[in-house]
N, C-alpha and C. Protein backbone atom coordinates (compact mmCIF):
# COMPACT_ATOMS: atom_id res chain seq x y z
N UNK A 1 12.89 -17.61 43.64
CA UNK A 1 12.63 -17.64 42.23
C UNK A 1 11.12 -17.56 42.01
N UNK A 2 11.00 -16.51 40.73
CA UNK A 2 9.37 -16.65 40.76
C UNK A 2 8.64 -17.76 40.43
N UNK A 3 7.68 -18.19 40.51
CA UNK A 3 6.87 -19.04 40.09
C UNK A 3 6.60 -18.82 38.37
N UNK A 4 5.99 -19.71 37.82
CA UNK A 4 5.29 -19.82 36.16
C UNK A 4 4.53 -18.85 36.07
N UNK A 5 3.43 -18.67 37.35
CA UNK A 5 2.12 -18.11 37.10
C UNK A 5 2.66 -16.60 37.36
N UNK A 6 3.72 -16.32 38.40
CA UNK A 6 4.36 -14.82 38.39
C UNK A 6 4.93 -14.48 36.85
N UNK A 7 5.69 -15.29 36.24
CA UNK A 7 6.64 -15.06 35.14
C UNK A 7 5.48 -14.80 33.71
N UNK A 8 4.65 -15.21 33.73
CA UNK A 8 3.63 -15.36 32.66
C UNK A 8 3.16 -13.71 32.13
N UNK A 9 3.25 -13.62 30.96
CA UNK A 9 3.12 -11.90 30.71
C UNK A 9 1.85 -11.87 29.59
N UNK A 10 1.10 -13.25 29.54
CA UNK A 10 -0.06 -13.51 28.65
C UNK A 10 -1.00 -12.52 29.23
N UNK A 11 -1.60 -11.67 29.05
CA UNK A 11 -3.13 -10.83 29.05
C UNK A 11 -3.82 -12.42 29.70
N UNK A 12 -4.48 -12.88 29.27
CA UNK A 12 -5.67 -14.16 29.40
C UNK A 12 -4.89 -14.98 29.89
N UNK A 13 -3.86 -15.15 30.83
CA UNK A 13 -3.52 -16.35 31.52
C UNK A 13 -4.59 -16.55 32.75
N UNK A 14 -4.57 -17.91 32.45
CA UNK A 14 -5.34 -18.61 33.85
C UNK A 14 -4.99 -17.83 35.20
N UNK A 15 -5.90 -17.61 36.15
CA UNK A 15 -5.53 -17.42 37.71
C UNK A 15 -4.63 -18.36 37.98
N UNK A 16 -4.00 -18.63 39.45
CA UNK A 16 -3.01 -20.06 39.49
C UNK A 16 -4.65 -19.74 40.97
N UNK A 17 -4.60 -21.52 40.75
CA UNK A 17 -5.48 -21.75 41.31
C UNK A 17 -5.22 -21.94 43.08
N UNK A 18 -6.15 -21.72 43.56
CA UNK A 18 -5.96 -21.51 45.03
C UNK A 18 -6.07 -23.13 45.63
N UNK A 19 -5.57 -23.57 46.34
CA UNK A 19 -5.66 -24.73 47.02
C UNK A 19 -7.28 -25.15 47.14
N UNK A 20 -8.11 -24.21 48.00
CA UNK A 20 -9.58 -24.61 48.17
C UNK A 20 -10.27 -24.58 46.88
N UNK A 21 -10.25 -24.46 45.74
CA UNK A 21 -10.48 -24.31 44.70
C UNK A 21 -11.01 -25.83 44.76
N UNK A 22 -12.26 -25.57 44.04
CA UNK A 22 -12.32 -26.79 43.42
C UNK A 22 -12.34 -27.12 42.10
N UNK A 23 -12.88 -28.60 41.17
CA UNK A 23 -12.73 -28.66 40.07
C UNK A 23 -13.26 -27.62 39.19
N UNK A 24 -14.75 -27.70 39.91
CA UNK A 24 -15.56 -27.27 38.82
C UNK A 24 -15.71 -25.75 39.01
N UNK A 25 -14.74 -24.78 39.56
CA UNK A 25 -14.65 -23.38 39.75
C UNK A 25 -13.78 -23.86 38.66
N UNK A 26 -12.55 -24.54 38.18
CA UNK A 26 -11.27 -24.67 38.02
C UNK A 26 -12.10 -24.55 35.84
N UNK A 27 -12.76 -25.31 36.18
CA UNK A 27 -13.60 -25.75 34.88
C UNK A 27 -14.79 -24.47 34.34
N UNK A 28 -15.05 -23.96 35.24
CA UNK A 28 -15.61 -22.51 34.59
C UNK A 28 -14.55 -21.70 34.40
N UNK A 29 -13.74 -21.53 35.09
CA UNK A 29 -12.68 -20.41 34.78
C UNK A 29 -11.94 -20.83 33.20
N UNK A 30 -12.00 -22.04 33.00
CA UNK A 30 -11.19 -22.01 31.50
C UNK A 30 -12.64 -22.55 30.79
N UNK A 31 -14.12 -22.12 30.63
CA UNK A 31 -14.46 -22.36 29.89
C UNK A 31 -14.35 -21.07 29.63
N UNK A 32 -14.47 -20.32 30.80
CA UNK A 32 -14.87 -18.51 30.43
C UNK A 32 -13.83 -17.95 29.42
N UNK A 33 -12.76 -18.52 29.76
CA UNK A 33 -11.16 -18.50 29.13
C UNK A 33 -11.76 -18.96 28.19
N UNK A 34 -11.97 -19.89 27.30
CA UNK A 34 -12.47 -20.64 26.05
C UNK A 34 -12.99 -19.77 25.38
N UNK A 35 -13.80 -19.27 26.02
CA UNK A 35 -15.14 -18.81 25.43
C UNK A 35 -14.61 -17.43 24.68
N UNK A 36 -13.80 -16.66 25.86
CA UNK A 36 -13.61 -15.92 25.46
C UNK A 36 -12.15 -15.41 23.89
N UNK A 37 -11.28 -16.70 24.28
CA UNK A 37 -10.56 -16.57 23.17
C UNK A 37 -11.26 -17.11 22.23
N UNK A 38 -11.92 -17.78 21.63
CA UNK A 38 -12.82 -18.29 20.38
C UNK A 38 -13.48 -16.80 19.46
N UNK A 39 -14.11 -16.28 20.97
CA UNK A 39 -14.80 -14.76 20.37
C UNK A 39 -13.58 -14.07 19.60
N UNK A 40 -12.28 -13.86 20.27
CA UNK A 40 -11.24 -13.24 19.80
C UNK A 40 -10.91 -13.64 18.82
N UNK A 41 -10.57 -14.97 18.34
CA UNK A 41 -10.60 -15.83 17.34
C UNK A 41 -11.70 -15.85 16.03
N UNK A 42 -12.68 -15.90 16.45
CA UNK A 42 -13.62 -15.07 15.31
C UNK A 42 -13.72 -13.62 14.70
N UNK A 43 -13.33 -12.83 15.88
CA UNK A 43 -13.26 -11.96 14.90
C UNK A 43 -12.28 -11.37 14.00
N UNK A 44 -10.73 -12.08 14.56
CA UNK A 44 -9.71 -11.87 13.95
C UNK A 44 -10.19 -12.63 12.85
N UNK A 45 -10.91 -13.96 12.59
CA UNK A 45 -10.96 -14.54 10.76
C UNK A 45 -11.87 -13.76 10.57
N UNK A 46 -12.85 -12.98 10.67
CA UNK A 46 -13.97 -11.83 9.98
C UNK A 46 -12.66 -10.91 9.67
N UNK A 47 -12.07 -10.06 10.42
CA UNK A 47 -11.31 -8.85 10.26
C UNK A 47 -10.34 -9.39 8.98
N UNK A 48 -10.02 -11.10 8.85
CA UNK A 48 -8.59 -11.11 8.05
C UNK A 48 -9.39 -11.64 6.25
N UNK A 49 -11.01 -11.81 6.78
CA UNK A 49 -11.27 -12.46 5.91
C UNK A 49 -11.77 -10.93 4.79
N UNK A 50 -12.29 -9.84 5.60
CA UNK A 50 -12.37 -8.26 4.96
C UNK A 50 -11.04 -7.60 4.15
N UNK A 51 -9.94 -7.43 5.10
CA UNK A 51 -8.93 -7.41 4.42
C UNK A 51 -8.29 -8.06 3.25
N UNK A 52 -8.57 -10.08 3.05
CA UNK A 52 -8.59 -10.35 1.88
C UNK A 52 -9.39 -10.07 0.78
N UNK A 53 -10.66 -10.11 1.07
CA UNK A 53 -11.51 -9.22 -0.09
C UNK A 53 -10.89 -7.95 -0.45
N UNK A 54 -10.28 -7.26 0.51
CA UNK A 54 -10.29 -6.06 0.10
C UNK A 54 -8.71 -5.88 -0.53
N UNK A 55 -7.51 -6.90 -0.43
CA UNK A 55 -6.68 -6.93 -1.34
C UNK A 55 -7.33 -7.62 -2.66
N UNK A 56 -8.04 -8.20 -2.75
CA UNK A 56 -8.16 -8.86 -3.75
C UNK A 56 -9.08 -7.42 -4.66
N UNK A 57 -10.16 -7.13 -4.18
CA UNK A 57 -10.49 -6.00 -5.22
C UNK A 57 -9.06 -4.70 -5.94
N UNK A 58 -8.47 -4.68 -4.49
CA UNK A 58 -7.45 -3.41 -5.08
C UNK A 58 -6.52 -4.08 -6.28
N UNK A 59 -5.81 -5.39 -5.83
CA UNK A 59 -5.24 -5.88 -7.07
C UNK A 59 -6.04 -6.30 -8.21
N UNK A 60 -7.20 -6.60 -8.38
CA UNK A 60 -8.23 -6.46 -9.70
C UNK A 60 -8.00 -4.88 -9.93
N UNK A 61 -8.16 -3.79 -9.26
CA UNK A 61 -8.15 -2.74 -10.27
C UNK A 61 -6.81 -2.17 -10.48
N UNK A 62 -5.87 -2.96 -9.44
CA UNK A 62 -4.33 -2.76 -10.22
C UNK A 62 -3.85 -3.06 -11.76
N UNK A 63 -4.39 -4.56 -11.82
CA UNK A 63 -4.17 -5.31 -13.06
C UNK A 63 -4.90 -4.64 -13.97
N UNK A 64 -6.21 -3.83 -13.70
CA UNK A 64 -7.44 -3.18 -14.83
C UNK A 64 -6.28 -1.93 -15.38
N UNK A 65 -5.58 -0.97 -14.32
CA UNK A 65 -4.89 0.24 -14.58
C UNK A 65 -3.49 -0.34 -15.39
N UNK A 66 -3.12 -1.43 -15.05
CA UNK A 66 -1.88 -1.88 -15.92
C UNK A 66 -2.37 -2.33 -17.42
N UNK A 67 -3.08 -3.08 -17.62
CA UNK A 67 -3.72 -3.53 -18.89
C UNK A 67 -4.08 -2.26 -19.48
N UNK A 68 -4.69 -1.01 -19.12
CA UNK A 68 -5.25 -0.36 -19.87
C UNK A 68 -3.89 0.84 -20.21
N UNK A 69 -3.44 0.88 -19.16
CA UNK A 69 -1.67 1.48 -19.47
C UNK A 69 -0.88 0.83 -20.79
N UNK A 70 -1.07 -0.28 -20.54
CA UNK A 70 -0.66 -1.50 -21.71
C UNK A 70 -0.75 -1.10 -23.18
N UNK A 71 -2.56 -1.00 -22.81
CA UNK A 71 -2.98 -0.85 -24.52
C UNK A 71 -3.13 0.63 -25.14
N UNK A 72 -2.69 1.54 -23.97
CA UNK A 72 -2.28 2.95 -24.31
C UNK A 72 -1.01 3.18 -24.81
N UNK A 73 -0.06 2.84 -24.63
CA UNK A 73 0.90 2.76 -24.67
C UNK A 73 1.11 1.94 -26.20
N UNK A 74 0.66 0.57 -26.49
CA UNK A 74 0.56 0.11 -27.69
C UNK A 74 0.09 0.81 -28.82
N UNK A 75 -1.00 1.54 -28.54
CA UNK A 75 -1.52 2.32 -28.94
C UNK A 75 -0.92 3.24 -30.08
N UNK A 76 -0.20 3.95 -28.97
CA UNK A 76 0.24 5.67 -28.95
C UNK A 76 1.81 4.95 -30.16
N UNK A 77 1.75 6.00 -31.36
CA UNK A 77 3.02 6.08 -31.99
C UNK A 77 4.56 6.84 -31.34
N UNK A 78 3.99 7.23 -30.23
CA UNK A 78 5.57 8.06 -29.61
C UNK A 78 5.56 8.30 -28.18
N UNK A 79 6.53 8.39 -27.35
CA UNK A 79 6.74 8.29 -25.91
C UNK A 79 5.75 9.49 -25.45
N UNK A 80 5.80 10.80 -26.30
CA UNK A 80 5.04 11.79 -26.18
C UNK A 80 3.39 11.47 -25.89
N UNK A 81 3.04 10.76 -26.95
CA UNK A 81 1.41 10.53 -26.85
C UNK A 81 1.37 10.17 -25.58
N UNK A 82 2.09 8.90 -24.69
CA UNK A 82 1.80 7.93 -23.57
C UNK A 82 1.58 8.70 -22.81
N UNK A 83 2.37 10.08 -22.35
CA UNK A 83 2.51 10.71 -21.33
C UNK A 83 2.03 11.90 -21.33
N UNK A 84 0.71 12.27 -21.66
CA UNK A 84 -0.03 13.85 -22.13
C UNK A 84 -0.09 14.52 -21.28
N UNK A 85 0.69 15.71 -21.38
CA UNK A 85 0.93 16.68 -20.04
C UNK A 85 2.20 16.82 -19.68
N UNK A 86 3.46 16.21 -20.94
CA UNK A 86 4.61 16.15 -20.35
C UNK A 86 5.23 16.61 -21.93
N UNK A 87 5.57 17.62 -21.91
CA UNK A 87 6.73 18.35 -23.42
C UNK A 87 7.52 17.67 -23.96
N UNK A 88 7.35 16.38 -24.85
CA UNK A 88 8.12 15.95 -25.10
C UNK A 88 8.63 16.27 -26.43
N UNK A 89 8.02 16.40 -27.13
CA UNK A 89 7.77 16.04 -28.30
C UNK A 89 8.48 17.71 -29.13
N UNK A 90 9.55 17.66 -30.05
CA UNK A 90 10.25 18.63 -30.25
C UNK A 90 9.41 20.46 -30.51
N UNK A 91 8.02 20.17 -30.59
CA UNK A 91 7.82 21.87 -30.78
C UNK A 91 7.31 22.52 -29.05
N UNK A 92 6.74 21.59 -28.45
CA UNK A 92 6.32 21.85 -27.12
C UNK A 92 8.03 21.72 -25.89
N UNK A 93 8.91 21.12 -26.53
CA UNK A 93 10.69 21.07 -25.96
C UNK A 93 11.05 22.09 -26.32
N UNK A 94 10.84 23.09 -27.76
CA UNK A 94 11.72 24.06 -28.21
C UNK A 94 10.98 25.17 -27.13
N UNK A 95 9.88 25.07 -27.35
CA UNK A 95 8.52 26.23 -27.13
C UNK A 95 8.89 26.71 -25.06
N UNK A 96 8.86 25.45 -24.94
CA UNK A 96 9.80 25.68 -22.73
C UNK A 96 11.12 26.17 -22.93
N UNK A 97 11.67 25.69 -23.97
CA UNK A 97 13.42 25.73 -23.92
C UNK A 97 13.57 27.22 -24.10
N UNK A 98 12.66 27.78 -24.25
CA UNK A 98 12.52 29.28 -25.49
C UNK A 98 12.48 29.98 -23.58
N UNK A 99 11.36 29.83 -23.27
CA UNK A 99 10.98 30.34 -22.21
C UNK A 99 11.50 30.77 -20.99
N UNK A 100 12.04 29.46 -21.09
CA UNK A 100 13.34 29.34 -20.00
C UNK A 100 14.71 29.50 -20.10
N UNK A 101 15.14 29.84 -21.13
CA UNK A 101 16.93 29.70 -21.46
C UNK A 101 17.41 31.10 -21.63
N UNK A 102 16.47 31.84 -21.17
CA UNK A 102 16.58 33.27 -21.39
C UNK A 102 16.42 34.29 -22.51
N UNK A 103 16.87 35.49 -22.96
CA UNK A 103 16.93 35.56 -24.22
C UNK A 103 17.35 35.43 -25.62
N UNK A 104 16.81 34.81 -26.58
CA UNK A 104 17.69 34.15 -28.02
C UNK A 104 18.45 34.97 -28.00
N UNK A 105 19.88 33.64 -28.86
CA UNK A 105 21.06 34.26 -29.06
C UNK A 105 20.63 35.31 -30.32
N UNK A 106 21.83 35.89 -30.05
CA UNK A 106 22.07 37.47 -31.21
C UNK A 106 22.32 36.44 -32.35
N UNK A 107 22.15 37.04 -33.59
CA UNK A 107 22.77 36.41 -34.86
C UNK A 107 23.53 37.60 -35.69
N UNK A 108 24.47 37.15 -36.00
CA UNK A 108 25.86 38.51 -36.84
C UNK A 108 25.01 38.72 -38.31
N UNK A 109 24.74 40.05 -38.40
CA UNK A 109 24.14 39.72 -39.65
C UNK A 109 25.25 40.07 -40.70
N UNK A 110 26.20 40.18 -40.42
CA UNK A 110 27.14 39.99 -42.05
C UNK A 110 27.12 38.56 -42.45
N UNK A 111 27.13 37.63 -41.35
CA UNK A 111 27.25 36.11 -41.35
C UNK A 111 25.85 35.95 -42.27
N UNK A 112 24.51 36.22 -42.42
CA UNK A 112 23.54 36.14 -43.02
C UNK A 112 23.52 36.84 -44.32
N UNK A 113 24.39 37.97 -44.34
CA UNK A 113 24.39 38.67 -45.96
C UNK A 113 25.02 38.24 -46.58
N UNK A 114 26.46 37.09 -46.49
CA UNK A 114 27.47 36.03 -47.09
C UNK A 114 26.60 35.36 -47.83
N UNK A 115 25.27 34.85 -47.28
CA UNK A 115 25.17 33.78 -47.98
C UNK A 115 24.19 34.34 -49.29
């Protein structure tokens, strides 16, 4: 059966220490260990502390684009105004519908001399 120190799949695990080993090899090897996860440790709170600034600005100009959506929208008298660039509004609907629906229907003109 393997040993702990075989089974261990940590990157930065301790050496398993050798019998002639003494303390104070035993005691640099985990300060170096120390030392070195702390560094790792710092810069992961720099890296997490950038990323919170940097959600925090994007949701400030989320909330700026919703508020100002807000008061556009309050604004505007019809679904048309909100959305400029989009045909809503019945002469710019007839004016595509025209374009696209092929050519106007025929009209009977006896049906027009009746009246």
């Amino acid at each position: 059966m393997a040993s702990y120190y075989q089974q261990s799949h940590e990157i930065n695990r301790m050496p398993r220490p050798h019998p002639r080993w003494n303390n104070h090899l035993i005691s640099q090897a985990m300060d170096s260990l120390n030392t070195k996860l702390y560094l790792q440790n710092c810069y992961m709170l720099k890296e997490n502390e950038r990323l919170r600034k940097a959600a925090v600005l994007l949701n400030q100009e989320n909330q700026a684009l919703l508020s100002e959506l807000k008061h556009r929208l309050a604004r505007s008298p019809s679904p048309a105004a909100a959305a400029p660039g989009v045909a809503n509004d019945s002469k710019n609907a007839a004016a595509a519908a025209g374009r696209h629906a092929g050519p106007p229907p025929v009209q009977d003109k006896s049906a027009s001399k009746s009246k």
